[in-house]
Every structure is written in C-alpha cells, then in structure tokens.
PDB file of N, CA and C in Angstrom:
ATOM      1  N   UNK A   1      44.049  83.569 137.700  1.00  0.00           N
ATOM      2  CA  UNK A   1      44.330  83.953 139.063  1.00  0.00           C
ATOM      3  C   UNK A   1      43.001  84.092 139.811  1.00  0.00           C
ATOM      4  N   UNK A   2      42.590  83.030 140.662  1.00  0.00           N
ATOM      5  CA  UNK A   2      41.430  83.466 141.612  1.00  0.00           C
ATOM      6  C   UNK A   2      41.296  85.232 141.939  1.00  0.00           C
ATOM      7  N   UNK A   3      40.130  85.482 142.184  1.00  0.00           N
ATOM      8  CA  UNK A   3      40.061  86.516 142.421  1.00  0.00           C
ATOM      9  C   UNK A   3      40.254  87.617 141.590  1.00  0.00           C
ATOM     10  N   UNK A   4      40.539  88.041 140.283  1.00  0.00           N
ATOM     11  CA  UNK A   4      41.049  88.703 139.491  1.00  0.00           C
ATOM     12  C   UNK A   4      39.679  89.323 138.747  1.00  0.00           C
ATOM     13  N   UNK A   5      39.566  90.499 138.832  1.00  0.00           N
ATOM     14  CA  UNK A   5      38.542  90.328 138.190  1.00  0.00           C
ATOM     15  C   UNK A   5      38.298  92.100 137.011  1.00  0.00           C
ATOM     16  N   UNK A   6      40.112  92.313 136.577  1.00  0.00           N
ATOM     17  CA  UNK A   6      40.623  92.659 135.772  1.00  0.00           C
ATOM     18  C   UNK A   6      41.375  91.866 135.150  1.00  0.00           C
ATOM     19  N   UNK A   7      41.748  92.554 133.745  1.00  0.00           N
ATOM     20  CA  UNK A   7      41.402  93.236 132.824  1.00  0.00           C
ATOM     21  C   UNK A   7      39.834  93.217 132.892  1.00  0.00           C
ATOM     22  N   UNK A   8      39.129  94.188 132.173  1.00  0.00           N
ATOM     23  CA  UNK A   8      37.360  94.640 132.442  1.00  0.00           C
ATOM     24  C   UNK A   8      37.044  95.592 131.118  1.00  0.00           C
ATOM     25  N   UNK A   9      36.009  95.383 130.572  1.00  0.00           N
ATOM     26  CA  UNK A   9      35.555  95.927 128.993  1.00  0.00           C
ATOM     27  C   UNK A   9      34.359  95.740 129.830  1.00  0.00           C
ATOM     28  N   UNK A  10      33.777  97.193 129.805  1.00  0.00           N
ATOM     29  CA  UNK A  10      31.995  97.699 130.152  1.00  0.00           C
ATOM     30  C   UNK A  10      31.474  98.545 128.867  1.00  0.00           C
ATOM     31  N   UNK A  11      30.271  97.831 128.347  1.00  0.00           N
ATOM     32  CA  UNK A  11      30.076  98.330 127.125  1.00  0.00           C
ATOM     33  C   UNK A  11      28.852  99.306 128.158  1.00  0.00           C
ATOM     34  N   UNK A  12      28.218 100.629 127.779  1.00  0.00           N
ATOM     35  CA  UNK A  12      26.911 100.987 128.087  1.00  0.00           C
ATOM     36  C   UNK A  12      26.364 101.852 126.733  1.00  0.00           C
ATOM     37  N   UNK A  13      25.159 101.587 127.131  1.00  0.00           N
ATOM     38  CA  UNK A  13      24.097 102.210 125.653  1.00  0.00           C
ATOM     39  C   UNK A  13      22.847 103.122 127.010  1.00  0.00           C
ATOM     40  N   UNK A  14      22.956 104.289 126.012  1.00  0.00           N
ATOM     41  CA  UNK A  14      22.684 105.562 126.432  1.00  0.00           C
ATOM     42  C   UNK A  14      21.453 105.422 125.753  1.00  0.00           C
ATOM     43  N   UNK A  15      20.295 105.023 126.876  1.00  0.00           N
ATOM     44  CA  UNK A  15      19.093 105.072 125.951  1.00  0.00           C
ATOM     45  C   UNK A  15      17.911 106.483 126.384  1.00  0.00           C
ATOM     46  N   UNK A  16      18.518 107.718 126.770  1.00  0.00           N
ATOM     47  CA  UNK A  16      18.080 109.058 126.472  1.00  0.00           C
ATOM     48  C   UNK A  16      17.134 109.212 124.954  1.00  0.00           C
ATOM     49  N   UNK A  17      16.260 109.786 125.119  1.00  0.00           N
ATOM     50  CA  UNK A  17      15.511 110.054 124.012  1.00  0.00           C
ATOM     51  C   UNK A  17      15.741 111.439 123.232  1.00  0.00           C
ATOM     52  N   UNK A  18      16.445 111.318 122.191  1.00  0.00           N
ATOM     53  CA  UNK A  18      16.571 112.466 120.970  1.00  0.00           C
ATOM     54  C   UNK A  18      18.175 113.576 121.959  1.00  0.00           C
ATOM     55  N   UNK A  19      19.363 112.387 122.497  1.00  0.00           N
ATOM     56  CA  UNK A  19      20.382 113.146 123.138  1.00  0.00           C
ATOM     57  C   UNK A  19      21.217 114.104 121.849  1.00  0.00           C
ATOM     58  N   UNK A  20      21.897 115.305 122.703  1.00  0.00           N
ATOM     59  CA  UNK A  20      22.640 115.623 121.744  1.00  0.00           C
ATOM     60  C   UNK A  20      24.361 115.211 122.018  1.00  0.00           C
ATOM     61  N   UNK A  21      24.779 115.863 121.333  1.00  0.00           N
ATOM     62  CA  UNK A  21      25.734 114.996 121.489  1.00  0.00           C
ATOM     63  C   UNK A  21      26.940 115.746 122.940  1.00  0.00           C
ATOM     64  N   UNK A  22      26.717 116.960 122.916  1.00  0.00           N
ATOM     65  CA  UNK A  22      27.436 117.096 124.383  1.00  0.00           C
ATOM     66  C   UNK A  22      26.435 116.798 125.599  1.00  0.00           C
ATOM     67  N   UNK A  23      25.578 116.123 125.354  1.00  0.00           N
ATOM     68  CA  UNK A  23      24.808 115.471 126.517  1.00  0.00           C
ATOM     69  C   UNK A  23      25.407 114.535 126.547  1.00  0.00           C
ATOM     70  N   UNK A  24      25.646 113.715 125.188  1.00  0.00           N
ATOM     71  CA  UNK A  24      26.087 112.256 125.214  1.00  0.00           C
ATOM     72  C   UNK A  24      27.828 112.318 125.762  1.00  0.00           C
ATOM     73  N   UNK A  25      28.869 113.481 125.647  1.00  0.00           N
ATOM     74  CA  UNK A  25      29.858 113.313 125.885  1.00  0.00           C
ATOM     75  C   UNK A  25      30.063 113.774 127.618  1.00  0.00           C
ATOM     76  N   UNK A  26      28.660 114.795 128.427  1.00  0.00           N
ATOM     77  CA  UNK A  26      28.870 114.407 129.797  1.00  0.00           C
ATOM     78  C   UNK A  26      28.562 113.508 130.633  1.00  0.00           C
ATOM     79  N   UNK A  27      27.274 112.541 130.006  1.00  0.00           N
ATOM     80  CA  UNK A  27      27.449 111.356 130.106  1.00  0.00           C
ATOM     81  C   UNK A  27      28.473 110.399 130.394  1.00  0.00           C
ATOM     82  N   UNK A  28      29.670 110.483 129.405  1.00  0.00           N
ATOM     83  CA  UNK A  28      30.726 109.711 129.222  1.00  0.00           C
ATOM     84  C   UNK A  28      31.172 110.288 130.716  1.00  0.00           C
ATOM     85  N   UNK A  29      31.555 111.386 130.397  1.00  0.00           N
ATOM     86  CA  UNK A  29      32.360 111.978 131.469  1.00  0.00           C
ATOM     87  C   UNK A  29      31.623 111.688 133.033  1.00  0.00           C
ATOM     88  N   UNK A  30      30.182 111.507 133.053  1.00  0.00           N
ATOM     89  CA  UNK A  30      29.866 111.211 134.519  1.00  0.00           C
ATOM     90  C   UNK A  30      30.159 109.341 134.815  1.00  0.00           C
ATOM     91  N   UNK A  31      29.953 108.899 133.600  1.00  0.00           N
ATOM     92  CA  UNK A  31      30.507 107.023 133.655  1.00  0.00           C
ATOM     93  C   UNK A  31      31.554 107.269 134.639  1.00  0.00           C
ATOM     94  N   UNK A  32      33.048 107.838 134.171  1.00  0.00           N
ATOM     95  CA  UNK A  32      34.363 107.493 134.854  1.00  0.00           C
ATOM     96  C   UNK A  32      33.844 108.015 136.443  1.00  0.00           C
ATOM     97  N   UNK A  33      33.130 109.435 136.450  1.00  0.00           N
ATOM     98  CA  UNK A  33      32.961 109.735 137.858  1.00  0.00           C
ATOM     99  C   UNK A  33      32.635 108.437 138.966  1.00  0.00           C
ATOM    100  N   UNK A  34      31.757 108.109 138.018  1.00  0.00           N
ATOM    101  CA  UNK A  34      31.583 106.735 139.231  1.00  0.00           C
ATOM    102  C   UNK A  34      31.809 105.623 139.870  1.00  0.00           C
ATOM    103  N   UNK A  35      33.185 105.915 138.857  1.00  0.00           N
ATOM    104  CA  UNK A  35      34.297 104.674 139.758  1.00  0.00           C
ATOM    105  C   UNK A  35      34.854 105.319 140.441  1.00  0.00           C
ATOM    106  N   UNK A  36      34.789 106.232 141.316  1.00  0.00           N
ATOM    107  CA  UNK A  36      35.418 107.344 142.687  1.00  0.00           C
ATOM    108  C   UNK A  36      36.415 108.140 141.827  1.00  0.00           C
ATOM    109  N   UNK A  37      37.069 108.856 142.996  1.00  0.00           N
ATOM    110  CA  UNK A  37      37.986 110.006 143.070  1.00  0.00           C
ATOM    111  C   UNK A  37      39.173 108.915 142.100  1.00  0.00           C
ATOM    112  N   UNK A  38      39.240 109.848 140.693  1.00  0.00           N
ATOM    113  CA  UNK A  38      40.095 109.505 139.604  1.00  0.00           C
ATOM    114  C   UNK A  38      41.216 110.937 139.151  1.00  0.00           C
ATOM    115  N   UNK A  39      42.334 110.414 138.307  1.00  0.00           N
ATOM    116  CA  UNK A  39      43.162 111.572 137.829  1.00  0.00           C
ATOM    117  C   UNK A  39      43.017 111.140 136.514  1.00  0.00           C
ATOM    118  N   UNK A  40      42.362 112.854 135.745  1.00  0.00           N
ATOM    119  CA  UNK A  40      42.743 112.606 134.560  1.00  0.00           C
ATOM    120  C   UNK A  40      44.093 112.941 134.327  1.00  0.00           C
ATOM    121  N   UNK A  41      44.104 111.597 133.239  1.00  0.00           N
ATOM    122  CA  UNK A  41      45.606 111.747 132.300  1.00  0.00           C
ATOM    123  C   UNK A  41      45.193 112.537 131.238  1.00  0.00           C
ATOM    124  N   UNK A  42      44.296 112.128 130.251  1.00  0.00           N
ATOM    125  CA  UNK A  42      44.137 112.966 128.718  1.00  0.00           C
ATOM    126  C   UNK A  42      42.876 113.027 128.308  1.00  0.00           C
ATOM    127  N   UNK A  43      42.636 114.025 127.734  1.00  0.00           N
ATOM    128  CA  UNK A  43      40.571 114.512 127.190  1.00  0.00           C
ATOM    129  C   UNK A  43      40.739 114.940 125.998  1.00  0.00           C
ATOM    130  N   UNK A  44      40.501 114.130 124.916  1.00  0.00           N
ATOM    131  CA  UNK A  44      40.664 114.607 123.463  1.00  0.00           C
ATOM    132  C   UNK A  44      39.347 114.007 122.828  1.00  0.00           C
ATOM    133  N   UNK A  45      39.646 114.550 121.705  1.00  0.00           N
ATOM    134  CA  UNK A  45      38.455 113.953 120.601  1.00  0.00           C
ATOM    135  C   UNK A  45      39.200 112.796 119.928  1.00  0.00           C
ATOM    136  N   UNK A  46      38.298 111.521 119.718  1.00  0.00           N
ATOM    137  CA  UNK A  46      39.280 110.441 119.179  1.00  0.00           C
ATOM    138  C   UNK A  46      38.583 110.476 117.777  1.00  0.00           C
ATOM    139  N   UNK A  47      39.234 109.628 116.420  1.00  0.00           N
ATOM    140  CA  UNK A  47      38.453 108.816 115.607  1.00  0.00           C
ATOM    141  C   UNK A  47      39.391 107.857 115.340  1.00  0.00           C
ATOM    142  N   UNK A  48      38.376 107.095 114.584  1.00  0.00           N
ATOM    143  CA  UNK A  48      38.953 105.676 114.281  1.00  0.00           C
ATOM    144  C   UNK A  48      38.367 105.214 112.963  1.00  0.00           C
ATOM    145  N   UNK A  49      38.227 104.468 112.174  1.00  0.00           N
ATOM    146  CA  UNK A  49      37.379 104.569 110.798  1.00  0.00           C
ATOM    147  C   UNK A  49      36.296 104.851 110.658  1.00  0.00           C
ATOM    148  N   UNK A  50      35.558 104.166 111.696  1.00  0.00           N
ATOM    149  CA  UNK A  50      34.027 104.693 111.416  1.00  0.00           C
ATOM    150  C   UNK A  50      33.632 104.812 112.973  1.00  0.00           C
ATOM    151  N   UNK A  51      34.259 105.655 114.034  1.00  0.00           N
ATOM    152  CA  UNK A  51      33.791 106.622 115.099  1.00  0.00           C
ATOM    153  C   UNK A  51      34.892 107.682 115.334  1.00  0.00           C
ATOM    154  N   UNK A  52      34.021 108.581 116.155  1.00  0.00           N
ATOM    155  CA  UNK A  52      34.620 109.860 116.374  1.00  0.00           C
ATOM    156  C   UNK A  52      33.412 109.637 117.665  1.00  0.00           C
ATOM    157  N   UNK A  53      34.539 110.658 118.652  1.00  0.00           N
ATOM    158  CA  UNK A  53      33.940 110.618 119.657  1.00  0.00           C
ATOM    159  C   UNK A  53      34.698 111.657 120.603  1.00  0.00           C
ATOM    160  N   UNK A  54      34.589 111.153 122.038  1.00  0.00           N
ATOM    161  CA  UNK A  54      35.259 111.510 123.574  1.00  0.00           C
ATOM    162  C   UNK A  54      36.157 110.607 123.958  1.00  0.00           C
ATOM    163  N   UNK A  55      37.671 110.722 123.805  1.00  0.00           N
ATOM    164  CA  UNK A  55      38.259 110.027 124.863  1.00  0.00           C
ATOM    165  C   UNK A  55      38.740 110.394 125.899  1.00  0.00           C
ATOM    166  N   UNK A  56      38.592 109.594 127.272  1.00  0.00           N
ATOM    167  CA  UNK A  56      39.351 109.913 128.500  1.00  0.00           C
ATOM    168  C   UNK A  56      40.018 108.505 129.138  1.00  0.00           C
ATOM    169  N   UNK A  57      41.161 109.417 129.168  1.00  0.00           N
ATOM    170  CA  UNK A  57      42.048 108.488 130.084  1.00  0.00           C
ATOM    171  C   UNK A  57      42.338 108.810 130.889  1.00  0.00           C
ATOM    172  N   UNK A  58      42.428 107.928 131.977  1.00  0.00           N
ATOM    173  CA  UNK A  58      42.345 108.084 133.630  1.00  0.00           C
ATOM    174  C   UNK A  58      42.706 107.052 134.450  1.00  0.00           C
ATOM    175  N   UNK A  59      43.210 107.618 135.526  1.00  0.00           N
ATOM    176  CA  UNK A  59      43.691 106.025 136.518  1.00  0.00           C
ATOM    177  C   UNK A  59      42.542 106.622 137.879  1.00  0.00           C
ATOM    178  N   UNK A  60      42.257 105.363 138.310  1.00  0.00           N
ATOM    179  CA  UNK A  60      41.582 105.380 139.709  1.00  0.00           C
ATOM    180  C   UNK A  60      42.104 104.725 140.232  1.00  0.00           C
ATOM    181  N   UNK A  61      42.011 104.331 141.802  1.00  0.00           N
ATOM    182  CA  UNK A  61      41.676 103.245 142.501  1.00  0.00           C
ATOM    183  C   UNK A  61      40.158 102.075 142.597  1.00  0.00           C
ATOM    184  N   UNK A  62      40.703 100.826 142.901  1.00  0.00           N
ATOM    185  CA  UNK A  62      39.624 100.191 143.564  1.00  0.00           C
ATOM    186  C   UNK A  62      39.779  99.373 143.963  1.00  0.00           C
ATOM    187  N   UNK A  63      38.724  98.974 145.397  1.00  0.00           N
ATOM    188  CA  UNK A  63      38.981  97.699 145.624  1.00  0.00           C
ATOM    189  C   UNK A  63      38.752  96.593 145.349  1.00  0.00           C
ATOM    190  N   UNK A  64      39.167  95.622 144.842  1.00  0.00           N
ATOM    191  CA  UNK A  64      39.746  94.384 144.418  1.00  0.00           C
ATOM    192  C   UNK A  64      39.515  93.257 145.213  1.00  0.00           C
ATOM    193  N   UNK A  65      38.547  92.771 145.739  1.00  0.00           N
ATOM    194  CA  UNK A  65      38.762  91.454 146.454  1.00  0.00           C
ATOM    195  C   UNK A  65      39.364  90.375 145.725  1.00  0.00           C
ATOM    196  N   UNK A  66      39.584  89.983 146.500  1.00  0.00           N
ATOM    197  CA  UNK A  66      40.157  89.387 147.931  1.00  0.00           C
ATOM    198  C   UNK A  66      41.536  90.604 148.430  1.00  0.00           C
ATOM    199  N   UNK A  67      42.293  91.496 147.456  1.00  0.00           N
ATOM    200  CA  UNK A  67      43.030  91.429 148.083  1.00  0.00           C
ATOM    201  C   UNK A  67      42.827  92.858 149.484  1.00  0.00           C
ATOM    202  N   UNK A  68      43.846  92.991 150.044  1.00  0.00           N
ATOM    203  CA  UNK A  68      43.602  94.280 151.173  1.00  0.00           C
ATOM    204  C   UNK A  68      43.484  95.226 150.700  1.00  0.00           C
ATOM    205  N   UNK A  69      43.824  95.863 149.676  1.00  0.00           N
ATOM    206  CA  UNK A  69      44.074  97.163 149.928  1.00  0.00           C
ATOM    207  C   UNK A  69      43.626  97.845 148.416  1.00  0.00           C
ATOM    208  N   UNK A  70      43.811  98.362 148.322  1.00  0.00           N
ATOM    209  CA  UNK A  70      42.688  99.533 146.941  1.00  0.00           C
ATOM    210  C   UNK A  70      44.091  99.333 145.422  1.00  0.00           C
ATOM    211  N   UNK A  71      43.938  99.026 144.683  1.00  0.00           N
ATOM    212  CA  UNK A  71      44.553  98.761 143.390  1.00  0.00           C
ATOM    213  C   UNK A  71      44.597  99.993 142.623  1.00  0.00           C
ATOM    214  N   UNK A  72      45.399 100.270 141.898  1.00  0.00           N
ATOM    215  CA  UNK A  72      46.042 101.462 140.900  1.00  0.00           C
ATOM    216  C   UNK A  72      45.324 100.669 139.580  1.00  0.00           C
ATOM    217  N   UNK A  73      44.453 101.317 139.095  1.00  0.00           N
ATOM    218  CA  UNK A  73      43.528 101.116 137.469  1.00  0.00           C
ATOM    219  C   UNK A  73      43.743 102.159 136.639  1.00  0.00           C
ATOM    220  N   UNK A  74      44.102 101.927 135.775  1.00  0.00           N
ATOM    221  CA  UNK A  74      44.506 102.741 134.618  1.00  0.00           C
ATOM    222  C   UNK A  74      42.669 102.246 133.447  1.00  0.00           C
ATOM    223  N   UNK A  75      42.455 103.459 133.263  1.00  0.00           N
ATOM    224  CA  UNK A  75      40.929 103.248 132.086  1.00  0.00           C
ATOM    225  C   UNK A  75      41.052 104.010 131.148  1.00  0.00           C
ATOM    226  N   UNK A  76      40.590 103.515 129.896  1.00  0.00           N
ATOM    227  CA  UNK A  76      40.538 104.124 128.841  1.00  0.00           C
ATOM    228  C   UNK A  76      38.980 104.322 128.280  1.00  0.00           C
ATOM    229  N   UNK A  77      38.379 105.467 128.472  1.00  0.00           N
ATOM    230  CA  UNK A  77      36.892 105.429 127.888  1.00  0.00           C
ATOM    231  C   UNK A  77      36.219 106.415 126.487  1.00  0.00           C
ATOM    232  N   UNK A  78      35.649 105.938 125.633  1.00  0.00           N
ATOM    233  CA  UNK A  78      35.436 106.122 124.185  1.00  0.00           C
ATOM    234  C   UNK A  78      33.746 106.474 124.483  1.00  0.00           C
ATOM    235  N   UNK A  79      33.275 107.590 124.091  1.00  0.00           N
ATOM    236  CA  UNK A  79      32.277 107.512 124.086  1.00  0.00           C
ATOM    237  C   UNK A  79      31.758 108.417 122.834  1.00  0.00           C
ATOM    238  N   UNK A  80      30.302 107.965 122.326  1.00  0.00           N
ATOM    239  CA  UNK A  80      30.032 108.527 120.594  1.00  0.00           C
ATOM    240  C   UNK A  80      28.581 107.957 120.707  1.00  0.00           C
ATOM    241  N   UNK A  81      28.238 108.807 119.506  1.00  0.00           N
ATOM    242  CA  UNK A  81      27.090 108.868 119.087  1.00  0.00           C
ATOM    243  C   UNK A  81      26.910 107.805 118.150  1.00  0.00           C
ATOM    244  N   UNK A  82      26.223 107.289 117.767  1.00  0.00           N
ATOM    245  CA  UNK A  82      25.991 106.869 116.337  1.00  0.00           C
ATOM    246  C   UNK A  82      24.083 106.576 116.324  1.00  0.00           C
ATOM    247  N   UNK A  83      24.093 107.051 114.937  1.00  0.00           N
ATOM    248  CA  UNK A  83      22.374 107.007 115.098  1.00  0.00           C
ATOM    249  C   UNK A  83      21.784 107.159 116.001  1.00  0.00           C
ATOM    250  N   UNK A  84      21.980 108.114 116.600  1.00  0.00           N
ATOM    251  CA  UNK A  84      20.928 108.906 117.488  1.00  0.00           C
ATOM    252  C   UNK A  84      20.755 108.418 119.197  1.00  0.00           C
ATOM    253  N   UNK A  85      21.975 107.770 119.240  1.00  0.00           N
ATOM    254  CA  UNK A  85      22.112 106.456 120.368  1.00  0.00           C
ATOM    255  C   UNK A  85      23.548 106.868 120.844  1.00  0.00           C
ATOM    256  N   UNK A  86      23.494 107.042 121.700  1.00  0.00           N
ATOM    257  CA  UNK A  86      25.445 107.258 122.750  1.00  0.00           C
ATOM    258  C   UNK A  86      25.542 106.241 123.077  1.00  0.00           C
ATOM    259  N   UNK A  87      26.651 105.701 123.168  1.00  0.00           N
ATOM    260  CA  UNK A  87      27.367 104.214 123.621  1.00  0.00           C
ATOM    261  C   UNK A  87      28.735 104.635 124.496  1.00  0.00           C
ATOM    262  N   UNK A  88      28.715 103.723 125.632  1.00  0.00           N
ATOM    263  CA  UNK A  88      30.735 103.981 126.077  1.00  0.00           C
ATOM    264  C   UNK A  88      31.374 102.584 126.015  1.00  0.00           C
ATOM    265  N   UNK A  89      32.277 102.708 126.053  1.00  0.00           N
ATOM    266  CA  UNK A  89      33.177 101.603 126.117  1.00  0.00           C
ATOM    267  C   UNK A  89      34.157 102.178 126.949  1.00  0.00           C
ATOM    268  N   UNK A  90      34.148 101.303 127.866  1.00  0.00           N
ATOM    269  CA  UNK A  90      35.458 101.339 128.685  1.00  0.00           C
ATOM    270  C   UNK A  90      36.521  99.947 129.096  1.00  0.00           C
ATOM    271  N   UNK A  91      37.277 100.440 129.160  1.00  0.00           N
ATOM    272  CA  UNK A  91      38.445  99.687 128.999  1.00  0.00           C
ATOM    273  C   UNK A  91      39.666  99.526 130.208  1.00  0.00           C
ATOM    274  N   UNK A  92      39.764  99.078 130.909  1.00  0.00           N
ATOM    275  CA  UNK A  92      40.262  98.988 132.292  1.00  0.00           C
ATOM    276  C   UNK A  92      40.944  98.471 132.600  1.00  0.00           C
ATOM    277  N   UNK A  93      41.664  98.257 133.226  1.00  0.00           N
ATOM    278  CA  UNK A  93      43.311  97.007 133.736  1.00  0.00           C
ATOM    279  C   UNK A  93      44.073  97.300 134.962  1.00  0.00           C
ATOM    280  N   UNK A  94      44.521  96.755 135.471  1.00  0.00           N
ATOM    281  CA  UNK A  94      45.652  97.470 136.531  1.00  0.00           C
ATOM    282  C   UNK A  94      46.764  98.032 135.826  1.00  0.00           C
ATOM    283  N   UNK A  95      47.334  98.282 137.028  1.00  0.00           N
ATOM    284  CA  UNK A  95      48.747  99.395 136.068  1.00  0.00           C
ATOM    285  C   UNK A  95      49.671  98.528 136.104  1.00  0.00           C
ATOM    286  N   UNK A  96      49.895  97.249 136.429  1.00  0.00           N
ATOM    287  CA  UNK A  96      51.094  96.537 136.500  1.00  0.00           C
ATOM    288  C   UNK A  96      50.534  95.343 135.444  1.00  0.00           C
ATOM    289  N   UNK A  97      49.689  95.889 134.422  1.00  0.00           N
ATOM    290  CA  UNK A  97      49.102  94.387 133.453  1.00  0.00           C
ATOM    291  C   UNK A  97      48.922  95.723 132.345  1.00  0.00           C
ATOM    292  N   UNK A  98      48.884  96.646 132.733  1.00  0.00           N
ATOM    293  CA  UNK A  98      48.374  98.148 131.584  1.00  0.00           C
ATOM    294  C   UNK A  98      49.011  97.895 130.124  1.00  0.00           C
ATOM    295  N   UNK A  99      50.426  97.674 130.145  1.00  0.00           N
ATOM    296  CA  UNK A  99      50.853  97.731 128.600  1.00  0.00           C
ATOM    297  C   UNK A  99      50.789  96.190 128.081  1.00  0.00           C
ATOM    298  N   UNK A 100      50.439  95.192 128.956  1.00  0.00           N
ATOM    299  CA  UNK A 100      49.797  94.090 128.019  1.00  0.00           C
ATOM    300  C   UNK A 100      48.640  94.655 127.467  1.00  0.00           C
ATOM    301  N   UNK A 101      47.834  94.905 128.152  1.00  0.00           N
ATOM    302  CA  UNK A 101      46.183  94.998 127.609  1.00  0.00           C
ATOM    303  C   UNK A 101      46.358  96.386 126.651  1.00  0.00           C
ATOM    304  N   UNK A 102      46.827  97.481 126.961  1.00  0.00           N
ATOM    305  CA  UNK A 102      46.142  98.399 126.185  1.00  0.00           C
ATOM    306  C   UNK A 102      46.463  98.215 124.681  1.00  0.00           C
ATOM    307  N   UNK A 103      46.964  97.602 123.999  1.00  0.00           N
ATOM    308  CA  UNK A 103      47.185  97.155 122.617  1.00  0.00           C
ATOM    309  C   UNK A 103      45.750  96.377 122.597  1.00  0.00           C
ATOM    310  N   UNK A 104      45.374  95.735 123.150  1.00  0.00           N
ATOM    311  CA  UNK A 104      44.523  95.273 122.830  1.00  0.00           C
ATOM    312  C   UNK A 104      42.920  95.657 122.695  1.00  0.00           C
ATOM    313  N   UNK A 105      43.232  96.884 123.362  1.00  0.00           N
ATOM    314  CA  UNK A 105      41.969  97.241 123.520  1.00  0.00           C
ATOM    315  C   UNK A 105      41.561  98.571 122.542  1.00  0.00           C
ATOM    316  N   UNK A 106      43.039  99.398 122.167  1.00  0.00           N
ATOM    317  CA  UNK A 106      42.795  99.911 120.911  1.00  0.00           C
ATOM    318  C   UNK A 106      42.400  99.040 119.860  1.00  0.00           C
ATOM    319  N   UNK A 107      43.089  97.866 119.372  1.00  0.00           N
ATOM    320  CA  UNK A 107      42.732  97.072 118.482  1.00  0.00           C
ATOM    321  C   UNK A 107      40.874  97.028 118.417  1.00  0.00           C
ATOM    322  N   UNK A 108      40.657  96.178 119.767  1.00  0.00           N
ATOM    323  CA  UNK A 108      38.834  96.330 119.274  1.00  0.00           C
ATOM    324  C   UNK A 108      38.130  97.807 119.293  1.00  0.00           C
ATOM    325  N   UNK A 109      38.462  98.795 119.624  1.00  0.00           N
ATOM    326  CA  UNK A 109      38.000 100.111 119.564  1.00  0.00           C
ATOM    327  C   UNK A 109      37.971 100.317 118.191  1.00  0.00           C
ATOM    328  N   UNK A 110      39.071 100.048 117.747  1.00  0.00           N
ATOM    329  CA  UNK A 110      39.446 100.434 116.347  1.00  0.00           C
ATOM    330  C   UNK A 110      38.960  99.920 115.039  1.00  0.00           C
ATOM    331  N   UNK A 111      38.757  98.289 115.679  1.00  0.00           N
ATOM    332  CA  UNK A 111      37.723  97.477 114.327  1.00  0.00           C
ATOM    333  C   UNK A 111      36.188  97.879 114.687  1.00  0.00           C
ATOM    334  N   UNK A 112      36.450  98.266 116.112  1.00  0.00           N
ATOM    335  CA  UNK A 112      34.449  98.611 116.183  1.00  0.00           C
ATOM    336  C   UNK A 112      33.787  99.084 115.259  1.00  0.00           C
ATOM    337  N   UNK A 113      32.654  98.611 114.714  1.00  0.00           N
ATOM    338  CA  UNK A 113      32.002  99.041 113.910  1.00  0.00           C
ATOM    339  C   UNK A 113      30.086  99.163 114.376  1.00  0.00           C
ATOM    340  N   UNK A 114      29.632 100.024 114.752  1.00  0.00           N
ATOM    341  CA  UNK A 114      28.163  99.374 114.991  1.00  0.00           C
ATOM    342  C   UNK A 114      27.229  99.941 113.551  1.00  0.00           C
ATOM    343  N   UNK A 115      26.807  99.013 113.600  1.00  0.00           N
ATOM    344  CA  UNK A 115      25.711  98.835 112.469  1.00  0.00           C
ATOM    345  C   UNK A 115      24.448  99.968 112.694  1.00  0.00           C
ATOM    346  N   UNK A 116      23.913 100.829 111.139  1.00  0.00           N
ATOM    347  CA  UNK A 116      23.355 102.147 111.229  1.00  0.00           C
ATOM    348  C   UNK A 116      21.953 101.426 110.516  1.00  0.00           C
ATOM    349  N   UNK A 117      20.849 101.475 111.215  1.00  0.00           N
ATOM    350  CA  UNK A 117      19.813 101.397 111.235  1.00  0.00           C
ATOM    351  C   UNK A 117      19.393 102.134 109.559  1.00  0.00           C
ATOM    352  N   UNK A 118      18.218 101.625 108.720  1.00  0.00           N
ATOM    353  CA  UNK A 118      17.807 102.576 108.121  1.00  0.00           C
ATOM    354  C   UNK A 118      16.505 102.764 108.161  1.00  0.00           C
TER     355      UNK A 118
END
C-alpha cells in the first residue's frame, strides 16, 4: 500500500556508560513518551528464555502520511539489560492490522537472543 509506513520494529541501544538498570527501564519508559500523548494499557516485568526486562503496552496516535488525519497505533515495547548495555525494541502497528502483527512480533521477541561478550 503506497504510503504505509506501518507495521514498524525500532530497535535502540542505550549507549549510557556503567547504566543501572532502573535507569535503563526509565529510559524505556521515556522512548514511548516520545511518540506524544499515549494510554497505557499494561506495565509488567516480561521474560522470555534468555531476557527479562520492562514491558509496556500502549496505543498512541500518529500522523501517517499521506493520509488526513492522526491513526490509532497500538505498541508493544521490551526493554533490558544485557551486559551492561540497555536495548528497546519496539513494536508498532495500527489497530485495524494489530492482531495480524502482534503474533508476530512476540515470536521475534521471544527467539531474541543477543550475544554476551566475554
């Protein structure tokens, strides 16, 4: 579809020097701030085989060119430590494409694996 420019996966790496880890989880929490005025849905601790972390889920608006008017986004964001390094992943869609994608996006959350330095 011209113009489409959801579904959207934003990886970011938190390159703070020696963060702890509720630095690294308001971090997460200032990421979603900056896609504007959002409602949280849910704030838990997630894991998955090999992360544990922050999840938030949340819908915003945004605008969307081409079309007029501001779009309903549903996001899912994961954020964790690993080796001494915070990472987010976020995960994004409209709400009328939401239960295609979000299977899919647990799926790669879930095989994520990042590799531990020695």
């Amino acid at each position: 579809m011209p113009g489409r420019t959801f579904p959207q996966v934003i990886i970011r790496k938190n390159i703070e020097t020696a963060p702890s880890i509720n630095r690294i989880y308001e971090w997460g929490e200032s990421l979603a701030e900056l896609k504007g005025k959002y409602h949280l849905i849910m704030k838990e601790n997630f894991s998955t085989p090999s992360l544990r972390g922050l999840y938030i889920h949340y819908e915003t608006l945004v605008n969307d060119l081409p079309f007029p008017r501001p779009k309903r986004v549903l996001c899912e964001d994961y954020t964790f430590m690993e080796n001494g390094t915070g990472f987010n992943f976020s995960f994004c869609d409209d709400t009328d494409n939401w239960n295609n994608t979000e299977p899919i996006f647990k799926y790669m959350i879930n095989s994520l694996k990042i590799p531990i330095s020695s």
